[in-house]
PDB file of N, CA and C in Angstrom:
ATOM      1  N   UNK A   1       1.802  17.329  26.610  1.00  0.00           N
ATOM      2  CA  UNK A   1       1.342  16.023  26.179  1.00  0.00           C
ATOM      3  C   UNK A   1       0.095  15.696  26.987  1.00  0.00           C
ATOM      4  N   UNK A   2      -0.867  15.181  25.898  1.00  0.00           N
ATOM      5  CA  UNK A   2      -2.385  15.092  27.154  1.00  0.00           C
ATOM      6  C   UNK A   2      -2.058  13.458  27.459  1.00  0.00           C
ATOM      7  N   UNK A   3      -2.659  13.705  29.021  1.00  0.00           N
ATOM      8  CA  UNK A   3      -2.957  11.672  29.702  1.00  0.00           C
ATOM      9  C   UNK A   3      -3.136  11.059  28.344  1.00  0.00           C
ATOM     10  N   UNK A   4      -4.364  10.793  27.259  1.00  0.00           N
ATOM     11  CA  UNK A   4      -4.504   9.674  26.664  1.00  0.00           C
ATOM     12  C   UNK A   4      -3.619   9.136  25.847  1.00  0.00           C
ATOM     13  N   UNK A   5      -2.638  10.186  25.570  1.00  0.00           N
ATOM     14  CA  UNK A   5      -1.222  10.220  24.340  1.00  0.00           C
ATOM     15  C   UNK A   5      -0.272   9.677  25.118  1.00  0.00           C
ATOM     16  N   UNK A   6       0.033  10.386  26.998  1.00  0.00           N
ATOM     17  CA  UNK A   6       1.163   9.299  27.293  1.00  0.00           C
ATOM     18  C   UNK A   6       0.717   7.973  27.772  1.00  0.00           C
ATOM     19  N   UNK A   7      -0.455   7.535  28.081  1.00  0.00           N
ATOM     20  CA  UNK A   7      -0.412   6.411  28.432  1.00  0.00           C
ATOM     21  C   UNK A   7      -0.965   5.518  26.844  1.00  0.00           C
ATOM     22  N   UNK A   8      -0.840   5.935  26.061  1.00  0.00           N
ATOM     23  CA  UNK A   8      -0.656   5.117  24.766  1.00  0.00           C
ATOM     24  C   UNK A   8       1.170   4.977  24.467  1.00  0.00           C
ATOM     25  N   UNK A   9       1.635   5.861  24.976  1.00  0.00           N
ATOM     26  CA  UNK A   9       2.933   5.932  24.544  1.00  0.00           C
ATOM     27  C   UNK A   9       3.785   4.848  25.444  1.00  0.00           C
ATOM     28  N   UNK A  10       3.098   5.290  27.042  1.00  0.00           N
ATOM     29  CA  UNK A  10       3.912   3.945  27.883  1.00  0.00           C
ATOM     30  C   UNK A  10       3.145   2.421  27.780  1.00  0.00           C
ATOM     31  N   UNK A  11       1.971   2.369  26.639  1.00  0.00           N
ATOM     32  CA  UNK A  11       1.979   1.334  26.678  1.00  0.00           C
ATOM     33  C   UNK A  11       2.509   0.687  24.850  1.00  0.00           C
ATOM     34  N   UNK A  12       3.161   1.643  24.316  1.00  0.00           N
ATOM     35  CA  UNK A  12       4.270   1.613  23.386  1.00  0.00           C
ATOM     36  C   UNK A  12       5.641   0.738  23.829  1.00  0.00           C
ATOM     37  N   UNK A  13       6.069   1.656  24.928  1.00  0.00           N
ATOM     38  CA  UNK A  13       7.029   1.538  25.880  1.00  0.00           C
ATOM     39  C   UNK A  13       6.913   0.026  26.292  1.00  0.00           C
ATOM     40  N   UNK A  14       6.020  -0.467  26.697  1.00  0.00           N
ATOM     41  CA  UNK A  14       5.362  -2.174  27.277  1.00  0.00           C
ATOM     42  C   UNK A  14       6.072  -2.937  26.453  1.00  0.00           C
ATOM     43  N   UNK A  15       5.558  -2.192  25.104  1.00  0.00           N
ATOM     44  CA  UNK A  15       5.166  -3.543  23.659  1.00  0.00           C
ATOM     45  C   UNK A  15       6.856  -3.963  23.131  1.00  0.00           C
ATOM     46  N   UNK A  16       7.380  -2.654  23.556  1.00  0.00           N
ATOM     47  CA  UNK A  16       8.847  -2.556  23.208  1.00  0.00           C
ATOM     48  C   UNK A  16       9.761  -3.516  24.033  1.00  0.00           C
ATOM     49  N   UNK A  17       9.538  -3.527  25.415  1.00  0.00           N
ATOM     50  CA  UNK A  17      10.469  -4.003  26.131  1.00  0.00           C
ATOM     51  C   UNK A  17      10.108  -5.757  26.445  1.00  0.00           C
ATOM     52  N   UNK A  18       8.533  -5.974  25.994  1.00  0.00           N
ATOM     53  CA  UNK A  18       8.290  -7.212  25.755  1.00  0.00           C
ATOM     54  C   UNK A  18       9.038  -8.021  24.570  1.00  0.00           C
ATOM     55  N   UNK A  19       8.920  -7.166  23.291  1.00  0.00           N
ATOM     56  CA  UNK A  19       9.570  -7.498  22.148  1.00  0.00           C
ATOM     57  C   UNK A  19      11.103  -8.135  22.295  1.00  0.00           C
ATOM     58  N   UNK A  20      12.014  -6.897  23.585  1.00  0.00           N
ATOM     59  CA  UNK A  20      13.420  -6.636  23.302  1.00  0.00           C
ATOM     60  C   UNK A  20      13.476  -7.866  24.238  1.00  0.00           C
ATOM     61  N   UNK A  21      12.898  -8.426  25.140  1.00  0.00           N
ATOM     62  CA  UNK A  21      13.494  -9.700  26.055  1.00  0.00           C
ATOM     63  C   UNK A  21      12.719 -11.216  25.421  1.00  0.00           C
ATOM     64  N   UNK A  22      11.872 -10.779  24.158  1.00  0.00           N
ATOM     65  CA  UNK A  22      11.295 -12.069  23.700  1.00  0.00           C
ATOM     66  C   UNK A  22      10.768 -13.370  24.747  1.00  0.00           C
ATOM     67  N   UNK A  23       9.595 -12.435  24.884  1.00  0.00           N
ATOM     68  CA  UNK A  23       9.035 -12.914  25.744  1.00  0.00           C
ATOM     69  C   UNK A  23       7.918 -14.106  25.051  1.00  0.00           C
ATOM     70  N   UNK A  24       7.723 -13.713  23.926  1.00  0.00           N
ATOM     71  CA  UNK A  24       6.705 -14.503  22.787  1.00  0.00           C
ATOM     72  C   UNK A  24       8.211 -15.578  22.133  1.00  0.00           C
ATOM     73  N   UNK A  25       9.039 -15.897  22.356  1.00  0.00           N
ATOM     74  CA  UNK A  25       9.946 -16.402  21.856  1.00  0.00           C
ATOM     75  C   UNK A  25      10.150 -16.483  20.289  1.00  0.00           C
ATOM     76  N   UNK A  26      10.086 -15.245  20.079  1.00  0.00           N
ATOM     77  CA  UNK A  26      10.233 -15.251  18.642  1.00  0.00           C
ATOM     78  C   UNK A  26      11.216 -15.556  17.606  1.00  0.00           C
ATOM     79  N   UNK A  27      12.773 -14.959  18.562  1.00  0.00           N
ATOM     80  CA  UNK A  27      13.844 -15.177  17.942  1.00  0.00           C
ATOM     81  C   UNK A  27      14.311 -14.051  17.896  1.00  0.00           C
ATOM     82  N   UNK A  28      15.461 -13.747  17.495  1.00  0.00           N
ATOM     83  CA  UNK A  28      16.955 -12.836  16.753  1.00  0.00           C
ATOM     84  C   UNK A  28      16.215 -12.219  16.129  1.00  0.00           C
ATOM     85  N   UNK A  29      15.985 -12.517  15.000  1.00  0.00           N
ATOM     86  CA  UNK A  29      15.722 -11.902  13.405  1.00  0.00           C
ATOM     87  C   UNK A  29      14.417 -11.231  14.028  1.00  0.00           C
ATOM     88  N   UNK A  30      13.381 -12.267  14.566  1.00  0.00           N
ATOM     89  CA  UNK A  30      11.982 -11.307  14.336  1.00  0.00           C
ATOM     90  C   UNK A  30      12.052 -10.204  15.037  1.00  0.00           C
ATOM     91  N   UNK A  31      12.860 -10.302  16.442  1.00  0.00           N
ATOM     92  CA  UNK A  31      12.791  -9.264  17.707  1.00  0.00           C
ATOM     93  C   UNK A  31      13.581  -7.973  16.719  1.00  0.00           C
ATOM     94  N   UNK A  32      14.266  -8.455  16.090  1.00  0.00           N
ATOM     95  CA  UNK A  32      15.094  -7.053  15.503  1.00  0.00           C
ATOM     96  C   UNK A  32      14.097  -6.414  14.535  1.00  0.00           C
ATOM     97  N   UNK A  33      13.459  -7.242  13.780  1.00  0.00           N
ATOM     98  CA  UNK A  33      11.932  -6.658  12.543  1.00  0.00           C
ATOM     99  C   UNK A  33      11.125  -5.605  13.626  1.00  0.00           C
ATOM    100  N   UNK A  34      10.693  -6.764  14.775  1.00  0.00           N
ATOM    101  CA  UNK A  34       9.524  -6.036  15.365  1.00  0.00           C
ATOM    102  C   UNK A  34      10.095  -4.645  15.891  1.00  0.00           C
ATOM    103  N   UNK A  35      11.675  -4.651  16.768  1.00  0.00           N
ATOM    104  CA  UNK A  35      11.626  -3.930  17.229  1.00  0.00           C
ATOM    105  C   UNK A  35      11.773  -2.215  16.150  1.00  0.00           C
ATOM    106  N   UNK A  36      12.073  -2.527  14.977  1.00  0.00           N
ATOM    107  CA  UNK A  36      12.673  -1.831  14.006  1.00  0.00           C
ATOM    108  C   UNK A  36      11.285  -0.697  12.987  1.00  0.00           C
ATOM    109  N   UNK A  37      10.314  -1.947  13.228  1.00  0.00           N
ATOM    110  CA  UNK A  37       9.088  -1.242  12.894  1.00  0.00           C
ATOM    111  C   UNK A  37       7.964  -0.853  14.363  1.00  0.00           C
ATOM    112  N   UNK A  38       8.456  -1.030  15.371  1.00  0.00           N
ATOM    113  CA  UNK A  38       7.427  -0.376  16.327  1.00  0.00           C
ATOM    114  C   UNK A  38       8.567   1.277  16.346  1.00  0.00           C
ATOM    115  N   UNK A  39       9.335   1.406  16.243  1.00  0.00           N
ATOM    116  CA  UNK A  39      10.103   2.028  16.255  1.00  0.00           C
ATOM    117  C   UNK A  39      10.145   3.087  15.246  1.00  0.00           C
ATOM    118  N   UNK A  40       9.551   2.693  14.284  1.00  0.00           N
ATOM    119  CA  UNK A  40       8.795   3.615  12.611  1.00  0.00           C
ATOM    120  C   UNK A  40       7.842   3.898  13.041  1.00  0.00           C
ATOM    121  N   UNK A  41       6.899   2.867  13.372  1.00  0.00           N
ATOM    122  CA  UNK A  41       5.560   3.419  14.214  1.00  0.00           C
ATOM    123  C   UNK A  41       5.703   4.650  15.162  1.00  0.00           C
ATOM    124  N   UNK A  42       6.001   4.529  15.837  1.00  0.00           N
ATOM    125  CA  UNK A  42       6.549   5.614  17.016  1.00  0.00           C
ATOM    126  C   UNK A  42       7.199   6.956  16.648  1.00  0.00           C
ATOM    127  N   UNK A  43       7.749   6.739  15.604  1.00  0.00           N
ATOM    128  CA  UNK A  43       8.155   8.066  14.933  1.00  0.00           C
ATOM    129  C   UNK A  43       7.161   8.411  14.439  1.00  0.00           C
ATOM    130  N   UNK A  44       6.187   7.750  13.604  1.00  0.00           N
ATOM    131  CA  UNK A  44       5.370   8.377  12.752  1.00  0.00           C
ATOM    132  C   UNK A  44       4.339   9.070  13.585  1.00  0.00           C
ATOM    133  N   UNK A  45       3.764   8.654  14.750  1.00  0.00           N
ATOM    134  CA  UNK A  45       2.767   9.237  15.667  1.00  0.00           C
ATOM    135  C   UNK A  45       3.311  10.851  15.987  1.00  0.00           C
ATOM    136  N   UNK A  46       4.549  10.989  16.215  1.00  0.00           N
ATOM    137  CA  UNK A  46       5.599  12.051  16.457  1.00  0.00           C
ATOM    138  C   UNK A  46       5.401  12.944  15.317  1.00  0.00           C
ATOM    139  N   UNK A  47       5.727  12.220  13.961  1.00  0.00           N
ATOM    140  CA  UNK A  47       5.488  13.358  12.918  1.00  0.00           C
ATOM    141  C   UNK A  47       4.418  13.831  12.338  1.00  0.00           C
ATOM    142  N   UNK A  48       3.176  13.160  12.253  1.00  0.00           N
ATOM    143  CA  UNK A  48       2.114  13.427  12.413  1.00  0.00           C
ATOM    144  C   UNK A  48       0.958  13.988  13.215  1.00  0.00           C
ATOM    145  N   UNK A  49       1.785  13.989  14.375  1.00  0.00           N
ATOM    146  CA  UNK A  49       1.108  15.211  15.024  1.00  0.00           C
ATOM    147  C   UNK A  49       0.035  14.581  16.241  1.00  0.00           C
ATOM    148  N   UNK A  50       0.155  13.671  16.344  1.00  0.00           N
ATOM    149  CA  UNK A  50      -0.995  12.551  17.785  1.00  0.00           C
ATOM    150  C   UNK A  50      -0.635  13.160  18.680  1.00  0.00           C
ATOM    151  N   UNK A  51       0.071  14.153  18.803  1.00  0.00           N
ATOM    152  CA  UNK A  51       0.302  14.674  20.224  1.00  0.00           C
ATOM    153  C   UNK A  51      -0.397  15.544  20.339  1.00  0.00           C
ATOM    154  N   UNK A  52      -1.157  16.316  21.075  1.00  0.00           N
ATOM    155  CA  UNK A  52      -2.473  17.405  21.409  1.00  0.00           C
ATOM    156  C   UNK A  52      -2.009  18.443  22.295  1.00  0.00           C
ATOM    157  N   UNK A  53      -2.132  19.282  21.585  1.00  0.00           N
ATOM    158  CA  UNK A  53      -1.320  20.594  22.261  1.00  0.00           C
ATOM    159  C   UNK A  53      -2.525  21.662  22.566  1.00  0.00           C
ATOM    160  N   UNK A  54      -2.671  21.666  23.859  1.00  0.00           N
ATOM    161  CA  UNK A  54      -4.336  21.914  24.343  1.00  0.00           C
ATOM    162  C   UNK A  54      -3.473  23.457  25.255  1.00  0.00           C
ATOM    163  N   UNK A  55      -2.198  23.550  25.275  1.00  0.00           N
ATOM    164  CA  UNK A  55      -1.950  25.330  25.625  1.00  0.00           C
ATOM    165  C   UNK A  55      -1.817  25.997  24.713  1.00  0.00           C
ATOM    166  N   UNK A  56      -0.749  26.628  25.202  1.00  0.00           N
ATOM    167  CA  UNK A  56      -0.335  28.026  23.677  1.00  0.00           C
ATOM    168  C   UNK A  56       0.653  26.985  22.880  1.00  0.00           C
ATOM    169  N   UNK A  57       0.424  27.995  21.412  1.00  0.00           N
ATOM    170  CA  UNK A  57       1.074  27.131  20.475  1.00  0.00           C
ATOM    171  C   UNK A  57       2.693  27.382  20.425  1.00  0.00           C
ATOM    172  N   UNK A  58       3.941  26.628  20.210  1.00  0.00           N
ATOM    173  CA  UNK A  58       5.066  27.067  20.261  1.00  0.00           C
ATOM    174  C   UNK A  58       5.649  26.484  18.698  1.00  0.00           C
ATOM    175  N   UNK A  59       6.235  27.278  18.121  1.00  0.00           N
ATOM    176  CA  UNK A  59       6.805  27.440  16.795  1.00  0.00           C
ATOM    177  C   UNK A  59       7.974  26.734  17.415  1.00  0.00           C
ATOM    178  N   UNK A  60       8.489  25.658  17.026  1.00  0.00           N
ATOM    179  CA  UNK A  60       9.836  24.877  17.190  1.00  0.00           C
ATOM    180  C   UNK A  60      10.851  25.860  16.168  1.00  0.00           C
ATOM    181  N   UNK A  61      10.607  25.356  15.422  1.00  0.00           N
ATOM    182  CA  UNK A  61      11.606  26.238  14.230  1.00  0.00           C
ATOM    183  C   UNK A  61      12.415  27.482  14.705  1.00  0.00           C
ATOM    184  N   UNK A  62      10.933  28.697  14.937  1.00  0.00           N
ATOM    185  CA  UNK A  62      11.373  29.984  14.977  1.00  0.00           C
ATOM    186  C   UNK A  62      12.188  29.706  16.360  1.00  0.00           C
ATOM    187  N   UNK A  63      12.137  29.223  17.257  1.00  0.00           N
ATOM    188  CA  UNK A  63      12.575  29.261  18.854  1.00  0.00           C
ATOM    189  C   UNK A  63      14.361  29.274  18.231  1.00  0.00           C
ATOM    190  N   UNK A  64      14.247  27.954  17.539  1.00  0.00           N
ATOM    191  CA  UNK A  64      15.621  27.693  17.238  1.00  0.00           C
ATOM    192  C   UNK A  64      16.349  28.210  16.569  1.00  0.00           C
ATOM    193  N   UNK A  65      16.037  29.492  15.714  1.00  0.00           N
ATOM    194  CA  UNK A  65      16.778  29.972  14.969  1.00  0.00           C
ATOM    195  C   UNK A  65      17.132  31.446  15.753  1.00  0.00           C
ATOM    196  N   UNK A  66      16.439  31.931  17.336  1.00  0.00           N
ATOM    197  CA  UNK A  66      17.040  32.578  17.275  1.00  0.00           C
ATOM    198  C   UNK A  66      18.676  32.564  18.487  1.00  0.00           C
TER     199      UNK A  66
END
């Protein structure tokens, strides 16, 4: 994982734990929305590939099948 990806990620991590103690006093309902779609967000960076793989390349798949 390169520096600029984890410190986007721990400041993911920030946005999350601000959300989960409602600090913006949002409420029940919204804290559960927000937290539910930063949380889609965060996957999607994952499946799309924002992560930068600047060594050798590793085949997930093949590793696991054998």
């Amino acid at each position: 994982m390169n520096k600029d990806y984890a410190d986007f990620m721990h400041d993911i991590g920030i946005l999350g734990y601000e959300i989960l103690n409602d600090e913006r006093g949002l409420g029940k309902d919204l804290v559960y929305h927000n937290l539910k779609r930063l949380q889609n967000f965060a996957w999607w960076t994952y499946e799309f590939g924002l992560i930068q793989n600047d060594g050798p390349l590793t085949n997930f798949v093949d590793t696991q099948m054998i």
